[in-house]
PDB file of N, CA and C in Angstrom:
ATOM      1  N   UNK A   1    -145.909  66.593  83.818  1.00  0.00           N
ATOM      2  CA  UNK A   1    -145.466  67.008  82.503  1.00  0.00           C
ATOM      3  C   UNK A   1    -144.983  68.451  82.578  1.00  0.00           C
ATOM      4  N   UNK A   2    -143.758  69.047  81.904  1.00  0.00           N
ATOM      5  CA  UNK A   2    -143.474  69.939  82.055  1.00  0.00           C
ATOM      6  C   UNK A   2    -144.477  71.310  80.985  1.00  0.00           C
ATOM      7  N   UNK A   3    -143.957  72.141  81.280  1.00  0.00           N
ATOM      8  CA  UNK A   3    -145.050  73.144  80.545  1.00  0.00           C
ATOM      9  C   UNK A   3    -143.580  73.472  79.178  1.00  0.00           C
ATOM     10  N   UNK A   4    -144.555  73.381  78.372  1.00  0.00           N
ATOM     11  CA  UNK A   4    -143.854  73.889  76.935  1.00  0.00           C
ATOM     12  C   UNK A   4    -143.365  75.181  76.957  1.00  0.00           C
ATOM     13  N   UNK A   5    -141.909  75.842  76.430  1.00  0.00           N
ATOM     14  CA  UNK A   5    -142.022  77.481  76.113  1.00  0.00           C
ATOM     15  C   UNK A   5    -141.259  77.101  74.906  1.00  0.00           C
ATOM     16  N   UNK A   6    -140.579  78.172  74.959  1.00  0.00           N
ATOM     17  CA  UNK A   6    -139.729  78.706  73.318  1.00  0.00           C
ATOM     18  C   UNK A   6    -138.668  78.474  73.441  1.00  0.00           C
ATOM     19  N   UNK A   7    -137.908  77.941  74.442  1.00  0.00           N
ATOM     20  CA  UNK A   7    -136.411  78.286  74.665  1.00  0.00           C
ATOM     21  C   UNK A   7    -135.658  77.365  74.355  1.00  0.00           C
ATOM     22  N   UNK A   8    -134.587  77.962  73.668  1.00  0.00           N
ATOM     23  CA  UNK A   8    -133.394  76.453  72.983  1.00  0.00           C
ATOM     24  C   UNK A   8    -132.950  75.398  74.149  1.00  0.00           C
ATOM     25  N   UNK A   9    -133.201  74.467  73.799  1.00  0.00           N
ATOM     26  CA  UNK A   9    -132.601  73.401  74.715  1.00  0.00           C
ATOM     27  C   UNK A   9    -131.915  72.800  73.586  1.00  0.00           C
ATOM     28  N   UNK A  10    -130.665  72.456  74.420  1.00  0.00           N
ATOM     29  CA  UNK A  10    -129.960  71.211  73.113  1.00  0.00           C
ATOM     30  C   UNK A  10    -130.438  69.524  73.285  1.00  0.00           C
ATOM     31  N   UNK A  11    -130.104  69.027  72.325  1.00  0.00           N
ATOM     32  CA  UNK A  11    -130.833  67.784  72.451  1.00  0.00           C
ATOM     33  C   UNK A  11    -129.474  67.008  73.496  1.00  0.00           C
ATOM     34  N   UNK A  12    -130.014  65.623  74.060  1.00  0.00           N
ATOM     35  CA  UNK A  12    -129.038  65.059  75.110  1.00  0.00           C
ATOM     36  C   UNK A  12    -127.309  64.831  74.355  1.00  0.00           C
ATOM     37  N   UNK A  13    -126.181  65.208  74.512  1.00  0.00           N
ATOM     38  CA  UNK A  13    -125.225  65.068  74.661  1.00  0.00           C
ATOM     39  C   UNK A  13    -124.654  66.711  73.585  1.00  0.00           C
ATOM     40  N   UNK A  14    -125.588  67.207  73.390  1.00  0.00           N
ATOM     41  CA  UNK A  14    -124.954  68.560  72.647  1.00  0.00           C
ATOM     42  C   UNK A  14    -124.869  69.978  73.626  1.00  0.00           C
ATOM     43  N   UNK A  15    -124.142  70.672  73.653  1.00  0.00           N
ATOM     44  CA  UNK A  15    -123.498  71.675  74.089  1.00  0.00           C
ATOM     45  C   UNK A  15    -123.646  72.994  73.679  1.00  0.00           C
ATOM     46  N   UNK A  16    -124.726  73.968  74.225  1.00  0.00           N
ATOM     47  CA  UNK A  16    -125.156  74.806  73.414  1.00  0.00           C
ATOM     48  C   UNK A  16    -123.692  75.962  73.389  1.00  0.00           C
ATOM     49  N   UNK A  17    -123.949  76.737  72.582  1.00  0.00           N
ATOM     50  CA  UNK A  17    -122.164  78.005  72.914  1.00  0.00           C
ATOM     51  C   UNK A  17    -123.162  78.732  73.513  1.00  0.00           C
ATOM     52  N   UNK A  18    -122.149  79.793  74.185  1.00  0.00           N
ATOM     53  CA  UNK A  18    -122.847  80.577  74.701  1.00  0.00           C
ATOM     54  C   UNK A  18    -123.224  81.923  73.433  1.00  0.00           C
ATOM     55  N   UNK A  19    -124.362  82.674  74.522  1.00  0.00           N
ATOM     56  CA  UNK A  19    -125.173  83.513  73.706  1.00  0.00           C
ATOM     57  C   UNK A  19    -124.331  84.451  72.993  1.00  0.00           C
ATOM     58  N   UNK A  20    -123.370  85.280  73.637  1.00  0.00           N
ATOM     59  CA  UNK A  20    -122.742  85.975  73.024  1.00  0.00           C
ATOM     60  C   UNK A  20    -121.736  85.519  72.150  1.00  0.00           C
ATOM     61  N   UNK A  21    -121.853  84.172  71.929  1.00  0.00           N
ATOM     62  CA  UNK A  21    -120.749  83.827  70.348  1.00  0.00           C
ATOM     63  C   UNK A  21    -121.574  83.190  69.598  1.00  0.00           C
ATOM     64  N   UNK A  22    -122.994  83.537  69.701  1.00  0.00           N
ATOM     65  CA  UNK A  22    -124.220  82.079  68.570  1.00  0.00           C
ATOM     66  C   UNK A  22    -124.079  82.624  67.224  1.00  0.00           C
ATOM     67  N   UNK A  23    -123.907  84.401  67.405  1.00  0.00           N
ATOM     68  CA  UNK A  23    -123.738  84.891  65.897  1.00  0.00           C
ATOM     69  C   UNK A  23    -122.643  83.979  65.228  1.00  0.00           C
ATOM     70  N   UNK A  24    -122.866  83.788  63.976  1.00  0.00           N
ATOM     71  CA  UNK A  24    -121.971  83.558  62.965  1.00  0.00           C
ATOM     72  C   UNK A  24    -120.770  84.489  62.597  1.00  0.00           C
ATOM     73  N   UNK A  25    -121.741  85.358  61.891  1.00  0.00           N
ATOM     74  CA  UNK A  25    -120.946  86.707  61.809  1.00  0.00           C
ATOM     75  C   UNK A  25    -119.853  87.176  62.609  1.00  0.00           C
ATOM     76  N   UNK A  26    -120.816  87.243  64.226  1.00  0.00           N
ATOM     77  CA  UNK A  26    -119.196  87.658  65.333  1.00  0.00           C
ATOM     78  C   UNK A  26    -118.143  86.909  65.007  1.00  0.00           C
ATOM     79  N   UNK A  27    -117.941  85.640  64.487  1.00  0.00           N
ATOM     80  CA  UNK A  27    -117.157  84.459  64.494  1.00  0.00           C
ATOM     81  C   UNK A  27    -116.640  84.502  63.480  1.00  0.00           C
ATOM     82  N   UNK A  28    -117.064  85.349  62.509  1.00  0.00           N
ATOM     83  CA  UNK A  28    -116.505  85.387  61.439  1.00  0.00           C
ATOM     84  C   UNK A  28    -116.347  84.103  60.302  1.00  0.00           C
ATOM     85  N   UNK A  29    -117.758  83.304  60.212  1.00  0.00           N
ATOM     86  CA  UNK A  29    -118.114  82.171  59.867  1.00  0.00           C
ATOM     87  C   UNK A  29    -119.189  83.303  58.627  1.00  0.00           C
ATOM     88  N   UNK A  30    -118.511  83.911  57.755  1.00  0.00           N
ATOM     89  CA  UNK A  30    -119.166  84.185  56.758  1.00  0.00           C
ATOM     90  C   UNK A  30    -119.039  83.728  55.196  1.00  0.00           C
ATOM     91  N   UNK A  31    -119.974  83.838  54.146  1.00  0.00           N
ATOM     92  CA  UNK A  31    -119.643  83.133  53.408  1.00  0.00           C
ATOM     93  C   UNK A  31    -118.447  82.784  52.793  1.00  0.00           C
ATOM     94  N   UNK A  32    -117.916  81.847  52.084  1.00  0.00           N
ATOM     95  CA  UNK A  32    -116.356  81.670  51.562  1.00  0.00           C
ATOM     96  C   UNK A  32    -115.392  81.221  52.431  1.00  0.00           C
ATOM     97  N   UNK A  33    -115.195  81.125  54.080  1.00  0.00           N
ATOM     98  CA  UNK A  33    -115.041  81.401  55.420  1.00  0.00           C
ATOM     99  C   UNK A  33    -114.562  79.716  55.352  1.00  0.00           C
ATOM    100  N   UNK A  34    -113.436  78.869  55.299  1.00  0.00           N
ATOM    101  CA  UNK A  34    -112.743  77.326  55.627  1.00  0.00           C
ATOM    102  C   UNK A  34    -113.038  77.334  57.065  1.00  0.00           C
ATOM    103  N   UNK A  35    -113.310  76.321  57.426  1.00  0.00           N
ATOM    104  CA  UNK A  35    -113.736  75.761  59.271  1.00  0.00           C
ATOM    105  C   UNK A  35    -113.054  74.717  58.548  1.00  0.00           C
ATOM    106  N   UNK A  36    -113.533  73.602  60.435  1.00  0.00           N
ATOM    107  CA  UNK A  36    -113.453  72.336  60.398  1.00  0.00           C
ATOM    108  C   UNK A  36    -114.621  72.113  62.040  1.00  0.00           C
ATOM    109  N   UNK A  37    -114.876  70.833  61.877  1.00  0.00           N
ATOM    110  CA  UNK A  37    -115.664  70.928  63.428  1.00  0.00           C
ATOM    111  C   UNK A  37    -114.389  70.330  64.023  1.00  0.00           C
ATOM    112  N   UNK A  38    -113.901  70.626  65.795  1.00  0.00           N
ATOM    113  CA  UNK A  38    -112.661  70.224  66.257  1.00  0.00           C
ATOM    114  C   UNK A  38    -113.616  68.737  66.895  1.00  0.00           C
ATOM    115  N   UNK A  39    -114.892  68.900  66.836  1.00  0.00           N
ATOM    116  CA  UNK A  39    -115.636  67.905  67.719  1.00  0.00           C
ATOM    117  C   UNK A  39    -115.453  66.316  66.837  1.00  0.00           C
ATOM    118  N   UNK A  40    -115.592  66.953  65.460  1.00  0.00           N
ATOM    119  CA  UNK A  40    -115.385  65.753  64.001  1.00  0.00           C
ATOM    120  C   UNK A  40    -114.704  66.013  63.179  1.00  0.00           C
ATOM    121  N   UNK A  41    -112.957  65.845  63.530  1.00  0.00           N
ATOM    122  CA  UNK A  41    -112.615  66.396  62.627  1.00  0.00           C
ATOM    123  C   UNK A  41    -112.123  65.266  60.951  1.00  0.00           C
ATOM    124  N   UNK A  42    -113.179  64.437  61.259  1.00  0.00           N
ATOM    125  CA  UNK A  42    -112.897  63.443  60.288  1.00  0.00           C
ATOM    126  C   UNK A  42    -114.212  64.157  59.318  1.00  0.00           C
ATOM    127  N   UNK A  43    -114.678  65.468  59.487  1.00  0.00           N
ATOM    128  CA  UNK A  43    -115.283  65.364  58.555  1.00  0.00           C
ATOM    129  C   UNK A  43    -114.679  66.413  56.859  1.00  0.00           C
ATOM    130  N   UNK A  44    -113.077  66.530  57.552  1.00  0.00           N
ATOM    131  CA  UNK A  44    -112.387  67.482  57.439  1.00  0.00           C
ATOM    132  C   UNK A  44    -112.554  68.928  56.563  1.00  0.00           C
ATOM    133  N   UNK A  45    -112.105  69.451  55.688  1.00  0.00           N
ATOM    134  CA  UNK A  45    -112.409  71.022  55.482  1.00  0.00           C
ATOM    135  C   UNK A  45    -113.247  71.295  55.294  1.00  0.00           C
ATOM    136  N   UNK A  46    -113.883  72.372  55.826  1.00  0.00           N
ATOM    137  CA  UNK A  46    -115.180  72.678  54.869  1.00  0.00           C
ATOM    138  C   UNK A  46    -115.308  74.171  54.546  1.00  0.00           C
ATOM    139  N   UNK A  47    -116.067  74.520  53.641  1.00  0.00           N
ATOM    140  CA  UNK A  47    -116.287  75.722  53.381  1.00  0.00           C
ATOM    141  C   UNK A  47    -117.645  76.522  53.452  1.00  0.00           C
ATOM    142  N   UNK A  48    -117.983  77.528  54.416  1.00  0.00           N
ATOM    143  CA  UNK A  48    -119.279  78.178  54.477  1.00  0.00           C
ATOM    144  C   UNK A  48    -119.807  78.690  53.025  1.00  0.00           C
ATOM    145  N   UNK A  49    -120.947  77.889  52.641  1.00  0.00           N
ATOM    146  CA  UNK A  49    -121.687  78.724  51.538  1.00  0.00           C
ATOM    147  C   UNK A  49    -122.764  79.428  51.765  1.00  0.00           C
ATOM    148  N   UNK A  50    -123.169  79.785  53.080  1.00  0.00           N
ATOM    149  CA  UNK A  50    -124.211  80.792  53.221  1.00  0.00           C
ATOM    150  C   UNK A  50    -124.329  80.875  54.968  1.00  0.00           C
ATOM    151  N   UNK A  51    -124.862  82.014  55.364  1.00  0.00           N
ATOM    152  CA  UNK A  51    -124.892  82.426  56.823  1.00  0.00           C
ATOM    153  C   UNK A  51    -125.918  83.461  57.318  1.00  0.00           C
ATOM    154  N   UNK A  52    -127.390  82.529  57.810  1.00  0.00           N
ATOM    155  CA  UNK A  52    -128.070  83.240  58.320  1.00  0.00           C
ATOM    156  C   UNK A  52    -128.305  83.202  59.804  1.00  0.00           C
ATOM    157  N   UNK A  53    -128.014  84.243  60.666  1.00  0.00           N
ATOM    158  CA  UNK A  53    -128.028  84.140  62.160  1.00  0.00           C
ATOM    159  C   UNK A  53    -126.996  82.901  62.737  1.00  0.00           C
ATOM    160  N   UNK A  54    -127.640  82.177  63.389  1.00  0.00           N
ATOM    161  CA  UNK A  54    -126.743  80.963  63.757  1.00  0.00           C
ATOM    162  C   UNK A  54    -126.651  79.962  62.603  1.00  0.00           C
ATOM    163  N   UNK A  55    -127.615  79.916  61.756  1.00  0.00           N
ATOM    164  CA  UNK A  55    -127.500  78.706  60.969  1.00  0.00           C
ATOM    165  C   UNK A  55    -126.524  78.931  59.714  1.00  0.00           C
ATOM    166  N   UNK A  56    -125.956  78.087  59.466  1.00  0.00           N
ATOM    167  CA  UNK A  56    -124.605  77.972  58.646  1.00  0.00           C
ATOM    168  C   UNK A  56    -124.958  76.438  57.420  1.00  0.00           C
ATOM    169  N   UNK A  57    -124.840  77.134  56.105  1.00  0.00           N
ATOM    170  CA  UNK A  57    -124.536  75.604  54.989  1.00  0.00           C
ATOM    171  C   UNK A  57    -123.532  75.703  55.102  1.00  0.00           C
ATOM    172  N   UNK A  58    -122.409  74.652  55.178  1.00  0.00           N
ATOM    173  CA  UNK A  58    -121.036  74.318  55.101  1.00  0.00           C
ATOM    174  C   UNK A  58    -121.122  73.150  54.503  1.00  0.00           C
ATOM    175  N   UNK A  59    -120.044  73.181  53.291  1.00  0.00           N
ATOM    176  CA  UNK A  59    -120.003  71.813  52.476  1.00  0.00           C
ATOM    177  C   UNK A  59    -118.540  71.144  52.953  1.00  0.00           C
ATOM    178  N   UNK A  60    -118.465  70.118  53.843  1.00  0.00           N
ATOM    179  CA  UNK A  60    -117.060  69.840  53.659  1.00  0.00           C
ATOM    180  C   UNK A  60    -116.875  68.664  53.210  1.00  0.00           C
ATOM    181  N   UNK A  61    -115.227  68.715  53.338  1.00  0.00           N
ATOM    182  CA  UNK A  61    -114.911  67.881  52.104  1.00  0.00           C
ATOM    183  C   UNK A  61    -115.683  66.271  52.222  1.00  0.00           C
ATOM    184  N   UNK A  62    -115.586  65.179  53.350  1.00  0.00           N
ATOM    185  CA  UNK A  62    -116.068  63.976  53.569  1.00  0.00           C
ATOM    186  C   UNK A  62    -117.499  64.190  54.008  1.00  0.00           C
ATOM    187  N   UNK A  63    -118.183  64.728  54.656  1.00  0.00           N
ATOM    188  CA  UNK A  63    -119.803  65.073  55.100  1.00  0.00           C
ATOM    189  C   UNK A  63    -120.346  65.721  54.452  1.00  0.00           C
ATOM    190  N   UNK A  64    -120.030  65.975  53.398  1.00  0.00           N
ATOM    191  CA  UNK A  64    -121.066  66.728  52.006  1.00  0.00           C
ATOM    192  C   UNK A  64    -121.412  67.615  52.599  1.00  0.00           C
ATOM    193  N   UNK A  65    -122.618  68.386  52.156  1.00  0.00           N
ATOM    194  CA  UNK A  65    -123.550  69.765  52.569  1.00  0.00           C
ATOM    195  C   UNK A  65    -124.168  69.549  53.803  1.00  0.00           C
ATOM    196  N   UNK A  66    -123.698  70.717  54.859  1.00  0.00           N
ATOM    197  CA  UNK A  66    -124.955  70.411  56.109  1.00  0.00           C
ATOM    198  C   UNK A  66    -125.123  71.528  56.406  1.00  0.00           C
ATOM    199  N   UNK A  67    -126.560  71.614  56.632  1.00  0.00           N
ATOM    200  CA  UNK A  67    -127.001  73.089  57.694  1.00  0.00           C
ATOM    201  C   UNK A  67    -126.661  73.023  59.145  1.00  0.00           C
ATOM    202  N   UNK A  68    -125.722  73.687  59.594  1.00  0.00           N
ATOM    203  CA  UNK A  68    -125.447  73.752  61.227  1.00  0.00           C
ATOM    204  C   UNK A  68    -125.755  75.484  61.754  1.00  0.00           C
ATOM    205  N   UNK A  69    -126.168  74.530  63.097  1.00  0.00           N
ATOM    206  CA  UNK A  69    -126.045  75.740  63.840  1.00  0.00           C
ATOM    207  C   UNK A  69    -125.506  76.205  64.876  1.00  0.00           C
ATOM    208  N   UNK A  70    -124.847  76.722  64.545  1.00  0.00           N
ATOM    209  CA  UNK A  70    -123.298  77.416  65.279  1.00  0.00           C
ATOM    210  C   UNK A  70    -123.573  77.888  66.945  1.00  0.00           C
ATOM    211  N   UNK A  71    -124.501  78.152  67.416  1.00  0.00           N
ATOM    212  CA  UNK A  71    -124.901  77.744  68.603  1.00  0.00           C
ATOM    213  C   UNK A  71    -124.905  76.556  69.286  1.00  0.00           C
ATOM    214  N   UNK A  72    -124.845  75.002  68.694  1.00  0.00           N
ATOM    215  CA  UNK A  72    -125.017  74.047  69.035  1.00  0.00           C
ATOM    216  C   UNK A  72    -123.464  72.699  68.693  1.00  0.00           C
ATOM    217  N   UNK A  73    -123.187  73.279  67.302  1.00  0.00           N
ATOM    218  CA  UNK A  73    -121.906  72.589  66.940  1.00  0.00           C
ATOM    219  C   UNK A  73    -121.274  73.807  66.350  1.00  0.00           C
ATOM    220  N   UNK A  74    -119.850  73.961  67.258  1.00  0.00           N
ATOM    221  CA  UNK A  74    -118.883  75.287  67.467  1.00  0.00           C
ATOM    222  C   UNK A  74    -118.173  74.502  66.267  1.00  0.00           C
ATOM    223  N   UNK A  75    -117.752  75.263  65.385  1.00  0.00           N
ATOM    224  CA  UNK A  75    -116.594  75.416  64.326  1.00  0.00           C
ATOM    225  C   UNK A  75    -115.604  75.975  64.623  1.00  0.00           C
ATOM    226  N   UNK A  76    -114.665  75.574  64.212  1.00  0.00           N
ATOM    227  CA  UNK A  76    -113.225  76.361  64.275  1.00  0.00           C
ATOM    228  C   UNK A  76    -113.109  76.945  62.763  1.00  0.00           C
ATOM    229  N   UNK A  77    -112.189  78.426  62.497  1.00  0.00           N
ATOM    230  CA  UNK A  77    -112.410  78.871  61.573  1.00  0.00           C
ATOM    231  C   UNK A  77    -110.566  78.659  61.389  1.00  0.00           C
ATOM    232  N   UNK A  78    -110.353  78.433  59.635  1.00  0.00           N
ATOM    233  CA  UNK A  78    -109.550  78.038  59.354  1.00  0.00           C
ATOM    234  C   UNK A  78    -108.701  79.380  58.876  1.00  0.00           C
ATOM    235  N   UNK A  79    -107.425  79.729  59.418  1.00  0.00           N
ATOM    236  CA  UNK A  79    -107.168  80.904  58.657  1.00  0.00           C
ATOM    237  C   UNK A  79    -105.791  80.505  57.062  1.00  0.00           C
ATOM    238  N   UNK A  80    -106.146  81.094  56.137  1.00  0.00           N
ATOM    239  CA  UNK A  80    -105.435  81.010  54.996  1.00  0.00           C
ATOM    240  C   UNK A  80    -103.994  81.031  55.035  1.00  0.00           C
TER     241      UNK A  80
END
């Protein structure tokens, strides 16, 4: 059995980003902020309504409200 610690592992088939882009912020995934995921993009526009550290609410338009975390599922940011 392996020994337990603290450290993010992604679950099997997810892709963590790397450390220096997990901020939101750097990414400029702040509130008001249009994405899309390029991974789903059937879930099409969405809009950031709040941004703490990596974790992101984004409501888009077909997948309703989800908490993501931007370390694990990369957004593309939509520019106006």
């Amino acid at each position: 059995m392996a020994p337990e610690d603290d450290t993010f592992a992604p679950e099997p088939g997810e892709v963590a980003a790397p450390a220096a882009v997990a901020e939101a912020d750097l990414l400029g995934l702040t509130p008001g902020a249009f994405v899309r995921n390029p991974a789903d993009p059937d879930w099409g526009l969405g809009q950031v309504q709040s941004s703490v550290g990596r974790k992101l609410t984004v409501n888009f338009e077909n997948q309703g409200k989800l908490v993501i975390d931007a370390g694990v599922v990369p957004l593309a940011r939509v520019d106006d």
